[in-house]
N, C-alpha and C. Protein backbone atom coordinates (compact mmCIF):
# COMPACT_ATOMS: atom_id res chain seq x y z
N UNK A 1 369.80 209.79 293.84
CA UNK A 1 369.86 209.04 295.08
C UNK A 1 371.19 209.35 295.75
N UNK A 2 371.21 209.71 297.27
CA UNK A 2 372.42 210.15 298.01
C UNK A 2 372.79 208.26 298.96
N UNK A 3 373.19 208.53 298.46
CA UNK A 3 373.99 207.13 300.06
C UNK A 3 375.44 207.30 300.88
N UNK A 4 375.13 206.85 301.99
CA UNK A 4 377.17 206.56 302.96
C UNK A 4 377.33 205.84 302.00
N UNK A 5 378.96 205.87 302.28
CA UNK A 5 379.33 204.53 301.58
C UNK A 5 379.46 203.47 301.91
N UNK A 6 379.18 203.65 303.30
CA UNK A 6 378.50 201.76 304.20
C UNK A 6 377.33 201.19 303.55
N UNK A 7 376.52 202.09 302.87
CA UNK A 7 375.13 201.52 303.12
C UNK A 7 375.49 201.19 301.64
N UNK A 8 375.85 202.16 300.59
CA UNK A 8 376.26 201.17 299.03
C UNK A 8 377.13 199.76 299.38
N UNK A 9 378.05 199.87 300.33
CA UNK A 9 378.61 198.95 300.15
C UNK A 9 377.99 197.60 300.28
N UNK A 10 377.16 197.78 301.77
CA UNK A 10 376.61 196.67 302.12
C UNK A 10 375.57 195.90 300.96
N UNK A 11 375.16 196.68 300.25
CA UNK A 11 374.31 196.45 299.24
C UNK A 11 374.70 196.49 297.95
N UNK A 12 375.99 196.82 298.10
CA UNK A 12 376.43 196.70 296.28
C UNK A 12 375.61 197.57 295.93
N UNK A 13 375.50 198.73 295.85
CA UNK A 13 374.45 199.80 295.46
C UNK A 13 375.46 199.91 294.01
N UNK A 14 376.87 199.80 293.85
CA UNK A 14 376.96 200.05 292.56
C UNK A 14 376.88 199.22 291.37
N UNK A 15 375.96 198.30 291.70
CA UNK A 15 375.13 197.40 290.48
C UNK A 15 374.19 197.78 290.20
N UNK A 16 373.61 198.70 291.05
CA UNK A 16 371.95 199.17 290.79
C UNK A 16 372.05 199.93 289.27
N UNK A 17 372.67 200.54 288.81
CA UNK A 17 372.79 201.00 287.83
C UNK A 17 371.71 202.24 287.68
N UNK A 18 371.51 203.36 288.53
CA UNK A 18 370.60 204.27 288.49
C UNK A 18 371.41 205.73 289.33
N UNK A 19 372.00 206.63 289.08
CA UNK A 19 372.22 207.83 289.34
C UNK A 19 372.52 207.78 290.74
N UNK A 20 373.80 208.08 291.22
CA UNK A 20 374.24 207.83 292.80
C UNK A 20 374.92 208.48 292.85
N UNK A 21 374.84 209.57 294.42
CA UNK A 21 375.61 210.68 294.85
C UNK A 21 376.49 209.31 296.28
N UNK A 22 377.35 209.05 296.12
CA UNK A 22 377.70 208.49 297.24
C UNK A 22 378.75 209.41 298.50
N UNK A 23 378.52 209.34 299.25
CA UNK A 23 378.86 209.95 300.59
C UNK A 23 380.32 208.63 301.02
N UNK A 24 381.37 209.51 300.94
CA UNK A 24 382.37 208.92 301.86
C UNK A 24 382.57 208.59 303.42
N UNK A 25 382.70 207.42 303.93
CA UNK A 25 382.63 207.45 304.75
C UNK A 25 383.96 206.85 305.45
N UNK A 26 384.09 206.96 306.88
CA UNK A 26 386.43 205.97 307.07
C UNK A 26 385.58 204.61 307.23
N UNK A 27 386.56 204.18 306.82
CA UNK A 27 386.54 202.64 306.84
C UNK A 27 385.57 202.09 305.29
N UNK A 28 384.94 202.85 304.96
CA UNK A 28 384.18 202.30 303.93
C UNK A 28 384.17 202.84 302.13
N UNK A 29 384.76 204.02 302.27
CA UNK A 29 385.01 204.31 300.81
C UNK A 29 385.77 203.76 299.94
N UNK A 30 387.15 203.73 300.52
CA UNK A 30 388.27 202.79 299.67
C UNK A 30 387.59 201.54 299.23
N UNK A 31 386.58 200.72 300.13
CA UNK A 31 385.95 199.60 299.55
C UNK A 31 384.84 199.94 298.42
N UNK A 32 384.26 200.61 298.68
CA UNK A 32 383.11 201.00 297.74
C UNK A 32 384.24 201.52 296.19
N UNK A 33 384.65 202.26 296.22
CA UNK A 33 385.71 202.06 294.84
C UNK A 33 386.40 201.06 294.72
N UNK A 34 386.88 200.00 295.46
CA UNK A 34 387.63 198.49 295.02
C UNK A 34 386.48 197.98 294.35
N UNK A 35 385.26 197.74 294.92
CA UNK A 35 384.49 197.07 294.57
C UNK A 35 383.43 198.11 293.24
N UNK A 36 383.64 199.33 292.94
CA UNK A 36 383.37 199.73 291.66
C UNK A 36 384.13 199.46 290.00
N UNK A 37 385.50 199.02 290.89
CA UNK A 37 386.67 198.79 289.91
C UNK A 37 386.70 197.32 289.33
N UNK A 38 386.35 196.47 290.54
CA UNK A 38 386.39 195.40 290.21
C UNK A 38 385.38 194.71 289.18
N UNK A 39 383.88 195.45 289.40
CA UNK A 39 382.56 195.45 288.68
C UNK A 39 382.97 196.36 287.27
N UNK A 40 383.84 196.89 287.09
CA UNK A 40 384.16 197.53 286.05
C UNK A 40 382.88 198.96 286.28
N UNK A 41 382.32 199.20 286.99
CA UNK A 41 381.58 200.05 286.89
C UNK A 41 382.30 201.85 286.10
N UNK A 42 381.38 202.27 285.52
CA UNK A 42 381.73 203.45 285.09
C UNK A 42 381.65 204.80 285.79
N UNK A 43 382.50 205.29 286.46
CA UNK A 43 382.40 206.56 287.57
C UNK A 43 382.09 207.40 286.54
N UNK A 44 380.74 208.40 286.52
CA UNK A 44 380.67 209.37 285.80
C UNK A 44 379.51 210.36 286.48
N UNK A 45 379.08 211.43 285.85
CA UNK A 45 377.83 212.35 286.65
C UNK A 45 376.87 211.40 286.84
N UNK A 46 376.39 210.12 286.41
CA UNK A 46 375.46 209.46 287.09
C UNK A 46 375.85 208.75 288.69
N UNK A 47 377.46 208.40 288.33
CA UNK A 47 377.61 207.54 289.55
C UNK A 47 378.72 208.27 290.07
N UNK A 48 378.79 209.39 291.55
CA UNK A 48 379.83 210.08 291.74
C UNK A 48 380.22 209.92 293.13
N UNK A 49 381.70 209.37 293.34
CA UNK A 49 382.12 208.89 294.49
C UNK A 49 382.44 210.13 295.38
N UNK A 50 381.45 211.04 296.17
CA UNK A 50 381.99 212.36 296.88
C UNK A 50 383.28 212.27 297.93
N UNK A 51 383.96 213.16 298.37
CA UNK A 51 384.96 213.06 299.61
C UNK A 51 384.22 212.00 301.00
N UNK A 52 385.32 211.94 301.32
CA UNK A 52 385.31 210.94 302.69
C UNK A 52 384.59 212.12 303.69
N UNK A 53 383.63 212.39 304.49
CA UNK A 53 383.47 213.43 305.93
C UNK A 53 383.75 212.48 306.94
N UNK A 54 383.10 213.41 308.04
CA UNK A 54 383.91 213.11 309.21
C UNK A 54 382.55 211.64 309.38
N UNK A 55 383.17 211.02 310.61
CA UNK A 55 382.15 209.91 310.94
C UNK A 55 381.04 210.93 311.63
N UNK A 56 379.83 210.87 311.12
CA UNK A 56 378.55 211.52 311.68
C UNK A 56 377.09 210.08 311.62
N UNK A 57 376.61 210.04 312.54
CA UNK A 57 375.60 209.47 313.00
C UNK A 57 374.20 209.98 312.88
N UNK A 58 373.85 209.45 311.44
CA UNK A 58 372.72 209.97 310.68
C UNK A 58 371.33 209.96 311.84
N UNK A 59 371.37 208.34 312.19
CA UNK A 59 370.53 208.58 313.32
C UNK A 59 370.72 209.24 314.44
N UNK A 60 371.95 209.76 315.30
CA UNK A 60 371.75 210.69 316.19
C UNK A 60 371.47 212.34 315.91
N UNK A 61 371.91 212.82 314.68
CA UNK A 61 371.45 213.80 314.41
C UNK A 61 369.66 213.80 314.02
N UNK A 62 369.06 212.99 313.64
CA UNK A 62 367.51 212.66 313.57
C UNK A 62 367.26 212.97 314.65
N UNK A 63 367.77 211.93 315.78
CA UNK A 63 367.50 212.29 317.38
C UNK A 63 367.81 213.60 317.86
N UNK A 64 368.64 214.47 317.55
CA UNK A 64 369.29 215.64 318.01
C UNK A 64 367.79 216.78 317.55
N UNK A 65 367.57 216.37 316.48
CA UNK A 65 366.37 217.36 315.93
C UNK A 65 364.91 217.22 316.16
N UNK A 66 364.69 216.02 316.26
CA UNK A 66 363.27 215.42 316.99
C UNK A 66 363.38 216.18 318.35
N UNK A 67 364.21 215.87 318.86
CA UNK A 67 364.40 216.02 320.66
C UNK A 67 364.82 217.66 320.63
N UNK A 68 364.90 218.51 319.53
CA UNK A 68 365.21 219.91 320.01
C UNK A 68 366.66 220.10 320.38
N UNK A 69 367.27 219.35 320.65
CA UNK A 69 369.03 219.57 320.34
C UNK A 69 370.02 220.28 319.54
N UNK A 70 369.38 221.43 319.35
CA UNK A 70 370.05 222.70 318.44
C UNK A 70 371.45 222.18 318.77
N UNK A 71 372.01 222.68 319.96
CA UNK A 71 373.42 223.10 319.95
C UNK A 71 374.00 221.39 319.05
N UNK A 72 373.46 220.47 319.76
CA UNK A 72 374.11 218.90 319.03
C UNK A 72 374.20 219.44 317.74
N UNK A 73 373.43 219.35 317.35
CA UNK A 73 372.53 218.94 315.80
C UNK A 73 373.51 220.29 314.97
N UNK A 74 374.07 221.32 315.53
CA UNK A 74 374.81 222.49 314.65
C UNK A 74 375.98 222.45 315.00
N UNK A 75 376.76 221.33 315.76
CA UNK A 75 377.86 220.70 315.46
C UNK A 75 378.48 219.79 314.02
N UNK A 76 377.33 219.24 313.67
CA UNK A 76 377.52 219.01 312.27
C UNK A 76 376.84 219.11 311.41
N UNK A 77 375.31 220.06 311.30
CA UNK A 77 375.15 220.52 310.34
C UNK A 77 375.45 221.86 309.51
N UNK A 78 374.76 221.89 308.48
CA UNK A 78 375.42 223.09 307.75
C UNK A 78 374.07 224.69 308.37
N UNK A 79 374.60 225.81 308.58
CA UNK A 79 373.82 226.46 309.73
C UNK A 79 372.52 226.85 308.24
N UNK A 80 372.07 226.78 306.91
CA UNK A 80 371.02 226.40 306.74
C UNK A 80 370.21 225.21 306.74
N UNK A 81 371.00 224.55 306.67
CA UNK A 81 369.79 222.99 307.09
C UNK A 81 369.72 222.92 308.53
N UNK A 82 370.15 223.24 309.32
CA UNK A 82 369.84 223.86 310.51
C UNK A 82 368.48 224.91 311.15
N UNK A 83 368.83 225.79 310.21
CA UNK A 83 367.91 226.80 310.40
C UNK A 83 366.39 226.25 309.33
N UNK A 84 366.66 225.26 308.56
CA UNK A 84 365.62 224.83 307.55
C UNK A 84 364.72 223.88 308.93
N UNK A 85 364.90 223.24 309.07
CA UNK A 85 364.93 221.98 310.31
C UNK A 85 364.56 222.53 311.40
N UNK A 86 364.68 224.07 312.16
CA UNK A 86 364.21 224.56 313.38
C UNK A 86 362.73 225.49 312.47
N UNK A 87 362.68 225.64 311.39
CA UNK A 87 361.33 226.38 311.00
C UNK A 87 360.75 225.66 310.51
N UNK A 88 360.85 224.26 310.24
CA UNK A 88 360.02 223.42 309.41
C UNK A 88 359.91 222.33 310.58
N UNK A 89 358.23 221.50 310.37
CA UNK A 89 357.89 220.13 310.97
C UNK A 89 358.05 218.90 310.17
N UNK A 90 359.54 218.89 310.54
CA UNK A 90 359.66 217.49 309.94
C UNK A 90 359.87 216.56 310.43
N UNK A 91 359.39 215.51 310.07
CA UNK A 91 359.30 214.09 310.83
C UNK A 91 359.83 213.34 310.27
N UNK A 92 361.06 212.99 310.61
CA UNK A 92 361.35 211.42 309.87
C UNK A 92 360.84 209.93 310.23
N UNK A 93 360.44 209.13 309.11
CA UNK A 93 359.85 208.05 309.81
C UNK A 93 360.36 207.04 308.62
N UNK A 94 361.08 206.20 309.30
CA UNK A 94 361.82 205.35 308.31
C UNK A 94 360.94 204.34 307.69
């Protein structure tokens, strides 16, 4: 399981106790490790706190790719999930 670290936080995702790639995010990582430390949780290959990136807007890049927004959408993606995403029909539907 991948998560921001807004969305563990908001949810205490590190009680779930099940395999977590967490995504750094500003304003929200330093909390997501206070609050792993404080739970005593165990940081290990199941539960791994990745670098902080830049602030990116999961839902506007969705929108950037639904709507055909190459140039947006390869401002912050990586140029194969890019190129995966312009040859494939994918639909996200939450």
């Amino acid at each position: 399981d991948m998560n921001g670290a807004d969305d563990v936080l908001k949810y205490k995702k590190w009680r779930y106790g099940h395999p977590m790639i967490v995504i750094g995010r500003p304003g929200f990582t330093e909390k997501v490790k206070e609050g792993v430390e404080r739970d005593k949780v165990y940081v290990s290959d199941n539960f791994i706190i990745g670098p902080e990136l830049e602030d990116v807007s999961s839902t506007a890049v969705r929108e950037w790719i639904q709507q055909g927004e190459w140039d947006k959408a390869a401002t912050v993606l990586h140029p194969d999930v890019l190129k995966w995403h312009q040859e494939t029909e994918f639909n996200y539907i939450p």
